[in-house]
C-alpha atoms as a PDB file:
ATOM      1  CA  UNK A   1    -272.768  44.750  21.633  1.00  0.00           C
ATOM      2  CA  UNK A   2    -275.224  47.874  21.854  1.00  0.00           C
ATOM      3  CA  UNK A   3    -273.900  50.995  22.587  1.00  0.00           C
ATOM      4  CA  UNK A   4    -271.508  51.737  25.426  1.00  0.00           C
ATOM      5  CA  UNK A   5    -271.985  53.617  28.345  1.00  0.00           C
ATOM      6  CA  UNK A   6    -269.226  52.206  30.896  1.00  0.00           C
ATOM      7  CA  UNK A   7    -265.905  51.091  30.902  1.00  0.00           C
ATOM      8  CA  UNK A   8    -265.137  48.862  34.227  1.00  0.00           C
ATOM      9  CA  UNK A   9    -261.384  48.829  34.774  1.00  0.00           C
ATOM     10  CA  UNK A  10    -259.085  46.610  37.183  1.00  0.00           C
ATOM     11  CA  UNK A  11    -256.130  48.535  38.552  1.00  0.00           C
ATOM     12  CA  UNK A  12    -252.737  46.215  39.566  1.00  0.00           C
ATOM     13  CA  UNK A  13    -251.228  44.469  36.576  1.00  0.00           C
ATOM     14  CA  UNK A  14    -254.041  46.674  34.450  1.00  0.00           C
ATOM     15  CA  UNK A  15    -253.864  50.405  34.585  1.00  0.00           C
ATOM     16  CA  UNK A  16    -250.185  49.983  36.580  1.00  0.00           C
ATOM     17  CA  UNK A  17    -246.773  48.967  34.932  1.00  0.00           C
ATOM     18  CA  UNK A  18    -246.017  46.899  37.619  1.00  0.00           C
ATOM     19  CA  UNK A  19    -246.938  45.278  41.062  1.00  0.00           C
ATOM     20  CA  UNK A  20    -245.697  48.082  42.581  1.00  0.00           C
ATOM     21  CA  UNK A  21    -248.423  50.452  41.927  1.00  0.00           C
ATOM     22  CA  UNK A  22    -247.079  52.540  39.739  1.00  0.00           C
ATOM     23  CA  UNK A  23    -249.284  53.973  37.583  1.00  0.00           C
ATOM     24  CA  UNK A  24    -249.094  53.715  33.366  1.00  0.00           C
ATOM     25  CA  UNK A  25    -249.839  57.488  32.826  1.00  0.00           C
ATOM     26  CA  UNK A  26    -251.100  57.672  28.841  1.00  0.00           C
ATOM     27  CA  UNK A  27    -253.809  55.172  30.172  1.00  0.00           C
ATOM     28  CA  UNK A  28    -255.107  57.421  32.657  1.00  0.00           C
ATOM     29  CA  UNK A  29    -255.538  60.649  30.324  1.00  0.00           C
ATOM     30  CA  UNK A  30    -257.192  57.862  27.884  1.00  0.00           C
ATOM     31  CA  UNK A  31    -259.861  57.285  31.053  1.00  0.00           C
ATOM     32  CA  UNK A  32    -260.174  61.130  31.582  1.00  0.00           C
ATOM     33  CA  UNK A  33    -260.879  61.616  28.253  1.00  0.00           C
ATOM     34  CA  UNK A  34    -263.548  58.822  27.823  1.00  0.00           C
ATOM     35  CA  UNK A  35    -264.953  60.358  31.058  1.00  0.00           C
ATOM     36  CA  UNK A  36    -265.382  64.050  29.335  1.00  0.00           C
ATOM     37  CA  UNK A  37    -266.825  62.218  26.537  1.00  0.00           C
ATOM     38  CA  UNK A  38    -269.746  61.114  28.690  1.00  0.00           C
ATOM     39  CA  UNK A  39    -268.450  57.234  29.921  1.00  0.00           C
ATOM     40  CA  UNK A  40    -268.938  56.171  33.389  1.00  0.00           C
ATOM     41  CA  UNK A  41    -264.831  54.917  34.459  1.00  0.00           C
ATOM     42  CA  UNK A  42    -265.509  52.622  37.080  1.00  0.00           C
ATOM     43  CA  UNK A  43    -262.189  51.263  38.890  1.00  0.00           C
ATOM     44  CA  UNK A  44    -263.331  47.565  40.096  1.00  0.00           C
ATOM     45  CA  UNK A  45    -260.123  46.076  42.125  1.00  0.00           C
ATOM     46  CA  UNK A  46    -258.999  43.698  44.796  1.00  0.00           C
ATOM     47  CA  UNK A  47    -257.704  46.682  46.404  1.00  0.00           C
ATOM     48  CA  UNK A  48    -259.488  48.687  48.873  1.00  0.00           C
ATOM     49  CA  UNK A  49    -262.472  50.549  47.480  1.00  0.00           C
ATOM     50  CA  UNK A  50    -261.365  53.508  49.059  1.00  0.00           C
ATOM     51  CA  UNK A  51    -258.146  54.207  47.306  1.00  0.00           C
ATOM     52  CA  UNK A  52    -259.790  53.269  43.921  1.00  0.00           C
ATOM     53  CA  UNK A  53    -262.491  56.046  44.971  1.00  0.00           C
ATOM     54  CA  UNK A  54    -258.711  58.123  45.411  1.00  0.00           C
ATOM     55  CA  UNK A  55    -257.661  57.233  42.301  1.00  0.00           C
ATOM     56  CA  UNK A  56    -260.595  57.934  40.649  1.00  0.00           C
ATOM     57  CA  UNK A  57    -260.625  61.899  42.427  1.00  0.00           C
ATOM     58  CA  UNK A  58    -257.183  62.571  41.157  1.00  0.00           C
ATOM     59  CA  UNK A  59    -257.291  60.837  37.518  1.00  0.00           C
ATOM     60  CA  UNK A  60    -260.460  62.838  37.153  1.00  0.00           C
ATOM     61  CA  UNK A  61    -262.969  60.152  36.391  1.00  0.00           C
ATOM     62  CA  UNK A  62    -266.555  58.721  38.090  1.00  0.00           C
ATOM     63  CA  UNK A  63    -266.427  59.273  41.744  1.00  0.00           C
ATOM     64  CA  UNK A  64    -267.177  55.828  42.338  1.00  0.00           C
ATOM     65  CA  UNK A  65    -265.064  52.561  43.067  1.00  0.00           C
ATOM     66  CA  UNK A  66    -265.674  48.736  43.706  1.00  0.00           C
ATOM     67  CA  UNK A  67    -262.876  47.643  46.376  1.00  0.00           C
ATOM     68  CA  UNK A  68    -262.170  43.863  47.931  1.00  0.00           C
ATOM     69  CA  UNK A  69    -262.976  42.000  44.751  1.00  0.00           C
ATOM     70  CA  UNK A  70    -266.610  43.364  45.030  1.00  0.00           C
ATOM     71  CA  UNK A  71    -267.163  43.254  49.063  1.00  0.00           C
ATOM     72  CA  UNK A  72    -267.026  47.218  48.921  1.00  0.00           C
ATOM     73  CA  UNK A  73    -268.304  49.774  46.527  1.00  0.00           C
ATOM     74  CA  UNK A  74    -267.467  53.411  47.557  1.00  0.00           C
ATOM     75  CA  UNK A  75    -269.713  56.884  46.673  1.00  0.00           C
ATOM     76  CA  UNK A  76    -267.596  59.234  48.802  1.00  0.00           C
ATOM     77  CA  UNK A  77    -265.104  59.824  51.202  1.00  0.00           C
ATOM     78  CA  UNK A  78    -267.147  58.144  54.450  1.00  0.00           C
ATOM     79  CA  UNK A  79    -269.893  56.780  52.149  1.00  0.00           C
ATOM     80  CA  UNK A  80    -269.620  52.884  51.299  1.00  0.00           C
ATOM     81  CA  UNK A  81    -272.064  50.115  50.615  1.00  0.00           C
ATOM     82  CA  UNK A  82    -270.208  46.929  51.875  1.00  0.00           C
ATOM     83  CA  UNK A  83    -271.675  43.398  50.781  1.00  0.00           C
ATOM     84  CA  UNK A  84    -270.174  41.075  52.740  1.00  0.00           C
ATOM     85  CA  UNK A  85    -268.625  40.034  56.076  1.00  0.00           C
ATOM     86  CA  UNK A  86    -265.433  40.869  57.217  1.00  0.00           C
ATOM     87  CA  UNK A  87    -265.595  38.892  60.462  1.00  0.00           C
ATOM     88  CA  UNK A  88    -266.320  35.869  58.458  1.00  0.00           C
ATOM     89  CA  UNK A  89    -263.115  36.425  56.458  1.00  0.00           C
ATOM     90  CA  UNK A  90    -261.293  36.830  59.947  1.00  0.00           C
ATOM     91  CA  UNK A  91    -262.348  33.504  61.420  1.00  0.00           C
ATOM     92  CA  UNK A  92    -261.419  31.904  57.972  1.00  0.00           C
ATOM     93  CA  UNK A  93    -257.894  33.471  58.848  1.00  0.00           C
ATOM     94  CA  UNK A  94    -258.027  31.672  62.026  1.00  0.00           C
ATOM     95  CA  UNK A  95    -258.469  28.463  60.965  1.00  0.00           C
ATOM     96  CA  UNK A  96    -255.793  28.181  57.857  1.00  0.00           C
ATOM     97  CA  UNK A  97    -252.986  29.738  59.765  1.00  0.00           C
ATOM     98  CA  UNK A  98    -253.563  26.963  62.699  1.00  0.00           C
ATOM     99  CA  UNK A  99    -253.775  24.533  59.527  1.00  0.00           C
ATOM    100  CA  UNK A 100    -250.943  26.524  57.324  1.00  0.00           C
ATOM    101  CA  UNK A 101    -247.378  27.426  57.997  1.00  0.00           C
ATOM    102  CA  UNK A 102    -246.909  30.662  56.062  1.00  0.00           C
ATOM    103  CA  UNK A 103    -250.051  32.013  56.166  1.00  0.00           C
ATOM    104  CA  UNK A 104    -250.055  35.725  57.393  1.00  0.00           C
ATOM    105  CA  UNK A 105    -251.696  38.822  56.597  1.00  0.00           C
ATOM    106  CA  UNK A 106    -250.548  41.287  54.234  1.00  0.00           C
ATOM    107  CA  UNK A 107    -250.117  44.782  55.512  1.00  0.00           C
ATOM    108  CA  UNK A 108    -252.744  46.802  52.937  1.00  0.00           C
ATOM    109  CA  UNK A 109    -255.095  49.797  53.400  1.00  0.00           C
ATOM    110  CA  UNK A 110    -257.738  48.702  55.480  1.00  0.00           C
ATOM    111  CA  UNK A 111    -260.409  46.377  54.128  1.00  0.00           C
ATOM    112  CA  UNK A 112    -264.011  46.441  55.035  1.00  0.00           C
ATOM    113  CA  UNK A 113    -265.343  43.199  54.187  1.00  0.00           C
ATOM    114  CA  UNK A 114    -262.204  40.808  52.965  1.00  0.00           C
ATOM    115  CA  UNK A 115    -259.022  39.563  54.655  1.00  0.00           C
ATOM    116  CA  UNK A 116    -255.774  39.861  52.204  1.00  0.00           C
ATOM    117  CA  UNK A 117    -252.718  37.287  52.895  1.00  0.00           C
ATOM    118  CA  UNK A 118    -249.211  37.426  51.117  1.00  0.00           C
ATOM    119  CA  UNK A 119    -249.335  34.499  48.002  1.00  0.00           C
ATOM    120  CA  UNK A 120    -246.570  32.279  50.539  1.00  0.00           C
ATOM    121  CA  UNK A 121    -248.958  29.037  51.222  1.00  0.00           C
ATOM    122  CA  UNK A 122    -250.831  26.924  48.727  1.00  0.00           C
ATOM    123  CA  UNK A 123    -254.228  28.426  47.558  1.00  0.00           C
ATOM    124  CA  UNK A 124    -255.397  25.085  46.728  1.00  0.00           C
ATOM    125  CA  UNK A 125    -254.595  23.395  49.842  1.00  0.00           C
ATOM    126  CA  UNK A 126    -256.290  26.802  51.317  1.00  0.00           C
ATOM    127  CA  UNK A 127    -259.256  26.345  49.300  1.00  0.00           C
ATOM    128  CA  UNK A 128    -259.817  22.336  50.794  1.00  0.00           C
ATOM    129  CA  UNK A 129    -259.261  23.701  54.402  1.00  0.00           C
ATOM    130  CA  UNK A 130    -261.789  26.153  54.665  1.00  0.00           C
ATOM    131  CA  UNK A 131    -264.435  23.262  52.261  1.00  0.00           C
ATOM    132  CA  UNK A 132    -263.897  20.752  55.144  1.00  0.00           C
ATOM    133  CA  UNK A 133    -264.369  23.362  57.789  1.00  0.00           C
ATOM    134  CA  UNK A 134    -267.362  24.038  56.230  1.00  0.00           C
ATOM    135  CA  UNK A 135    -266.915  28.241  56.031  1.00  0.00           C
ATOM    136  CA  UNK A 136    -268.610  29.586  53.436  1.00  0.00           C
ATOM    137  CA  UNK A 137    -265.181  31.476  52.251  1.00  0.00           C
ATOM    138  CA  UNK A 138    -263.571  31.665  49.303  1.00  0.00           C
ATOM    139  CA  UNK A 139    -259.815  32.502  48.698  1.00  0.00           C
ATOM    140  CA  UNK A 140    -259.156  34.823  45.164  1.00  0.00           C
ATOM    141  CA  UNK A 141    -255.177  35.201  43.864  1.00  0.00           C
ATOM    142  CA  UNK A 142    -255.315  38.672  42.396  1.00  0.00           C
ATOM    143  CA  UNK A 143    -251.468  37.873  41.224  1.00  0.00           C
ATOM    144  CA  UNK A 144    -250.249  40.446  44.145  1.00  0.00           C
ATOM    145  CA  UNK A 145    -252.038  38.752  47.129  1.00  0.00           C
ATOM    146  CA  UNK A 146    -254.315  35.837  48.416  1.00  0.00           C
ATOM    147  CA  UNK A 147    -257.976  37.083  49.184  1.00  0.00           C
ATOM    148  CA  UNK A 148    -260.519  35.797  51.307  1.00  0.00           C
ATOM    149  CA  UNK A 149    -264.066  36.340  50.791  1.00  0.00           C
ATOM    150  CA  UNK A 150    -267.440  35.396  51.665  1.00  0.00           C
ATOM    151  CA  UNK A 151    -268.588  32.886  48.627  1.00  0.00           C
ATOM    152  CA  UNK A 152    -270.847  34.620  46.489  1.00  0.00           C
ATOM    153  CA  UNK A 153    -268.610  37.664  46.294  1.00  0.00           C
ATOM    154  CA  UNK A 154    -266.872  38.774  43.189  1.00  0.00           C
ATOM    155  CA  UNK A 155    -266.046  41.673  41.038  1.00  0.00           C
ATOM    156  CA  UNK A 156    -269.431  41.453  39.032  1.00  0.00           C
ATOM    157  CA  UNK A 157    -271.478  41.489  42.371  1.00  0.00           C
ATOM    158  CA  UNK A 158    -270.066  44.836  43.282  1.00  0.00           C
ATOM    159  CA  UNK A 159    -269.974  46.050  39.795  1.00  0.00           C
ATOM    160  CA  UNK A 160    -273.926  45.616  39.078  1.00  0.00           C
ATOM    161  CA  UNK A 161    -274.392  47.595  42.313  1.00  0.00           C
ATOM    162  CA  UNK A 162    -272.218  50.411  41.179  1.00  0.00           C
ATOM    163  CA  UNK A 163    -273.893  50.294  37.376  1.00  0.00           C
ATOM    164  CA  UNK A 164    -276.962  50.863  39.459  1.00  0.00           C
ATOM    165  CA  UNK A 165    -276.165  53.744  41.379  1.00  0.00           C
ATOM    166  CA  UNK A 166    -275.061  55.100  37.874  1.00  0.00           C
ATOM    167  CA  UNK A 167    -278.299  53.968  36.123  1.00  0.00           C
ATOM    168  CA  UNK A 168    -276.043  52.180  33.760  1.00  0.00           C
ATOM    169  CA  UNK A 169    -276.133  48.270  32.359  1.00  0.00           C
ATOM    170  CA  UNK A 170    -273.989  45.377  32.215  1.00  0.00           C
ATOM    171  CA  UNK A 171    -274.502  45.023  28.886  1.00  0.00           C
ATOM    172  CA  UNK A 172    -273.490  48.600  27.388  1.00  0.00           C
ATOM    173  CA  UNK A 173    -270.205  47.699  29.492  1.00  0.00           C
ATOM    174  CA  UNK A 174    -267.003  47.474  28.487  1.00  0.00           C
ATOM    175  CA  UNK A 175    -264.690  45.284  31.401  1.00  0.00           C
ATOM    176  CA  UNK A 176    -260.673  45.167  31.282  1.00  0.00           C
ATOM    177  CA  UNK A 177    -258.777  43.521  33.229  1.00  0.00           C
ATOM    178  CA  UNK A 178    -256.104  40.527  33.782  1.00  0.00           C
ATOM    179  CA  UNK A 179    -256.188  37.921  36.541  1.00  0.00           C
ATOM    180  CA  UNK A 180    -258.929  35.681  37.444  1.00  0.00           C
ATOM    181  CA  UNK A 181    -261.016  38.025  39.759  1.00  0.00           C
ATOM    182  CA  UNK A 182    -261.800  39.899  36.346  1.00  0.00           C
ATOM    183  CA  UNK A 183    -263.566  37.053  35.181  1.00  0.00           C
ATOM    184  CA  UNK A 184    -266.854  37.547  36.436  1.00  0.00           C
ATOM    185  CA  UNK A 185    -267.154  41.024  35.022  1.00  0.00           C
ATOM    186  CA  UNK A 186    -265.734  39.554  31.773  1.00  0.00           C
ATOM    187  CA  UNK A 187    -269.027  37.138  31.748  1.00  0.00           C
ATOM    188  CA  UNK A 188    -271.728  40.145  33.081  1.00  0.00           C
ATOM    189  CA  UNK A 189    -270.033  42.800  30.781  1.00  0.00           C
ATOM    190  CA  UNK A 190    -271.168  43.124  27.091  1.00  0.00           C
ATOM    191  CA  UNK A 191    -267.729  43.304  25.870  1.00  0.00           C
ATOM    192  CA  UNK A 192    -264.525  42.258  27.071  1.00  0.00           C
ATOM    193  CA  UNK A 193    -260.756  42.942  27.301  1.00  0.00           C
ATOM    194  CA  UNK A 194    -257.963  40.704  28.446  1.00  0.00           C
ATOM    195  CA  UNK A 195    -254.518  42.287  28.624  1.00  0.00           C
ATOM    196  CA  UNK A 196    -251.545  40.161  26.703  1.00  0.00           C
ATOM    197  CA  UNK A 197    -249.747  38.878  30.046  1.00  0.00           C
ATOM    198  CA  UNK A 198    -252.951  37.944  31.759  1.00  0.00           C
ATOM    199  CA  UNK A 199    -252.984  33.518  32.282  1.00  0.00           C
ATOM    200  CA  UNK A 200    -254.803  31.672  29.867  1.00  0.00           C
ATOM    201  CA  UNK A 201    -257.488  31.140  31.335  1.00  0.00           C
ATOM    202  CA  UNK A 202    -258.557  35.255  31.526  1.00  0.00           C
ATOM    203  CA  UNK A 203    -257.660  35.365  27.527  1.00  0.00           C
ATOM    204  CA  UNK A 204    -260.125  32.201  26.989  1.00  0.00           C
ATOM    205  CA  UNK A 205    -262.726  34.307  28.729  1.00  0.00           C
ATOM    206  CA  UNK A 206    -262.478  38.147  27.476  1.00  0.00           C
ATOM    207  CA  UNK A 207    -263.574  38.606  23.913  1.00  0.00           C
ATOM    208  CA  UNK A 208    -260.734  40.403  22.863  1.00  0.00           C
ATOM    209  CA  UNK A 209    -256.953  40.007  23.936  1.00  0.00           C
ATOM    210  CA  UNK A 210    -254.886  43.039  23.433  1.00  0.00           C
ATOM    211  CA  UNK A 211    -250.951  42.991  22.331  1.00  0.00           C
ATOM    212  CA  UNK A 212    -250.123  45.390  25.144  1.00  0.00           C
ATOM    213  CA  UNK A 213    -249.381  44.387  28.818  1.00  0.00           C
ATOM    214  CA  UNK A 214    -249.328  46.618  32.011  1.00  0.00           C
ATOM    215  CA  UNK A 215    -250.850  50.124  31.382  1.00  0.00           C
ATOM    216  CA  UNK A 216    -250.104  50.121  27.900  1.00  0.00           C
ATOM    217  CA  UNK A 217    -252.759  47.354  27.463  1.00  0.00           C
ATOM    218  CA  UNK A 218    -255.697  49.395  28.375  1.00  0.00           C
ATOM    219  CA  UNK A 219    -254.395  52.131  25.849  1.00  0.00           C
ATOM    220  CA  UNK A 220    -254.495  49.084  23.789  1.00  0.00           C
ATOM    221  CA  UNK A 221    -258.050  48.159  24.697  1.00  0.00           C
ATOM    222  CA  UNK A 222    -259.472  51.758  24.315  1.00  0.00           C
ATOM    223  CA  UNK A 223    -258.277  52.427  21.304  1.00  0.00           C
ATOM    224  CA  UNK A 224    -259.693  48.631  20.189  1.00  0.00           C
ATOM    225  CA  UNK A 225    -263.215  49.422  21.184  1.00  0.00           C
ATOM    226  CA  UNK A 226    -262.963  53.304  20.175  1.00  0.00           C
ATOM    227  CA  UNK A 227    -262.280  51.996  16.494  1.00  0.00           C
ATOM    228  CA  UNK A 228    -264.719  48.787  16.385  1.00  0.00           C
ATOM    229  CA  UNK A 229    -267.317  49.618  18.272  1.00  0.00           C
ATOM    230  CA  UNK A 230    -267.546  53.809  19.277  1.00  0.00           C
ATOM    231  CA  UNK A 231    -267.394  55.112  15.345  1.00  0.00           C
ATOM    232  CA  UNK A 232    -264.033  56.669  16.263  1.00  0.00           C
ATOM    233  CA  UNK A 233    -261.235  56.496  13.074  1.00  0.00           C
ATOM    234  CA  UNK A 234    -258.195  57.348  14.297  1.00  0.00           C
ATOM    235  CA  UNK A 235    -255.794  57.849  17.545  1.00  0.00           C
ATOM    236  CA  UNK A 236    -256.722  60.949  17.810  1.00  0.00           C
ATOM    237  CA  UNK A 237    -260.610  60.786  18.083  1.00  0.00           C
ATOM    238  CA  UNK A 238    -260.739  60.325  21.536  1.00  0.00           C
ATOM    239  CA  UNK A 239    -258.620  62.951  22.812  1.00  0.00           C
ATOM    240  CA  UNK A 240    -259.830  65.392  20.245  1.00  0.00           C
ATOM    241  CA  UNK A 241    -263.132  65.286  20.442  1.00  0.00           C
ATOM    242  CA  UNK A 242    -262.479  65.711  24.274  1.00  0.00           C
ATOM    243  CA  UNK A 243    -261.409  69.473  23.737  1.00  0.00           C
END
C-alpha cells in the first residue's frame, strides 16, 4: 500500500461497544487525532447518512458521511447526494410483507434512498422473493437490521463518491469495519481491517484481523496501521504528534 490519506470507518458493531449505539470513546479521540494529523475520517454506515454527518460534527472529524449502505453521502446539514431510489425499496417492502409473515419496518432516522426491516424473517427466502418478482432490490444484514437497496448499491459506491468530493483515492485508503456491507470497501480500499467478532467471511476478506472487538478494535486497527504502515513507533505517536 502507498501512502495513506483516508481512513473509512463503519459505525455499529465498529466504533460502538454494542448494538445499542453506544459509543467506544478511546476510538473516537484516536479518529480526532488522525484527523489533526491531516487524514480524511470518513464514517461509511448502514445508518442514516445524516447522523454519521452528526457524529462526525461532534467527534470532530471530516464533515462528511456515507449513510444507507452507500444510497446517501452527506456534505452538510440539508446538503446530500443520494444514489439510489427509495420508492423502489418501498415497493420491494410491499411485496415481501404480502409474501412474509414478520416482515415490518424498523423504526430508524429517516432514510433517503433504502428501506430498513427488523432481522425477524428469513433474508434468504427474502432475497428469492424479490429475484422472482423480478425487482432489481437487494436485501443487506448489517447484524442490527435487514436493508433493502437498489442492486448496485453498496458501501464502496458511496465511498468513491465521498473520496471524490475529498480529492482522495481508494487506494491510499484504509477501510474498517465488521459485517458483510463492509466488504465492498474492504475490496476498493488499499488496506483493510476486520474487527475480531466480525463472521468469517469479513476476516477472509480484510487484510488484517485485529484481536479487539467493538470500539476497542478500531483502537486496535489504528494503532496496526500507525506502526506498519504510517512510520509511527509507539502508542503514543499518534496522539503526540497531534499536540
Amino acid at each position: 500500500m502507498g501512502s495513506i490519506s483516508s481512513f473509512a470507518v463503519d459505525i455499529d458493531g465498529t466504533l460502538t461497544e454494542n448494538g445499542g449505539g453506544r459509543l467506544y470513546i478511546p476510538a473516537m479521540e484516536a479518529l480526532r487525532y488522525l484527523e489533526r494529523l491531516g487524514y480524511n475520517i470518513i464514517y461509511v454506515t448502514g445508518r442514516s447518512s445524516i447522523e454519521a454527518y452528526v457524529l462526525a460534527v461532534f467527534i470532530g472529524t471530516t464533515k462528511i458521511a456515507v449513510g444507507e449502505n452507500g444510497g446517501a453521502v452527506t456534505t452538510a446539514p440539508q446538503e446530500h447526494v443520494l444514489l439510489a431510489s427509495k420508492k423502489k425499496c418501498l415497493s420491494g417492502y410491499e411485496v415481501l410483507k404480502k409474501n412474509i409473515d414478520g416482515v415490518k419496518i424498523k423504526p430508524v432516522f429517516e432514510r433517503m434512498t433504502e428501506v430498513v426491516l427488523f432481522r425477524t424473517f428469513d433474508i434468504e427466502q427474502g432475497r428469492k422473493i424479490l429475484k422472482e418478482n423480478n425487482l432489481d432490490l437487494s436485501i443487506n444484514d448489517s447484524k442490527y437490521a435487514f436493508h433493502i437497496n437498489e442492486k448496485g448499491i453498496d458501501k464502496a459506491i458511496g465511498l468513491k463518491v465521498a473520496l471524490k468530493m475529498l480529492k482522495a483515492h481508494a487506494a491510499q485508503t484504509v477501510a474498517i469495519g465488521d459485517s458483510e456491507t463492509d466488504i465492498p470497501m474492504f475490496d476498493i480500499c488499499g488496506y483493510s481491517v476486520a474487527l475480531n467478532h466480525a463472521p468469517e467471511n469479513v476476516k477472509s476478506r480484510a487484510n488484517h484481523v485485529v484481536r479487539g472487538t467493538e470500539g476497542i478494535g478500531v483502537v486496535d486497527a489504528i494503532d496496526f496501521v500507525a506502526f506498519n504502515y504510517m512510520g509511527l513507533r509507539s502508542k503514543n505517536d499518534i496522539s503526540s504528534l497531534s499536540e
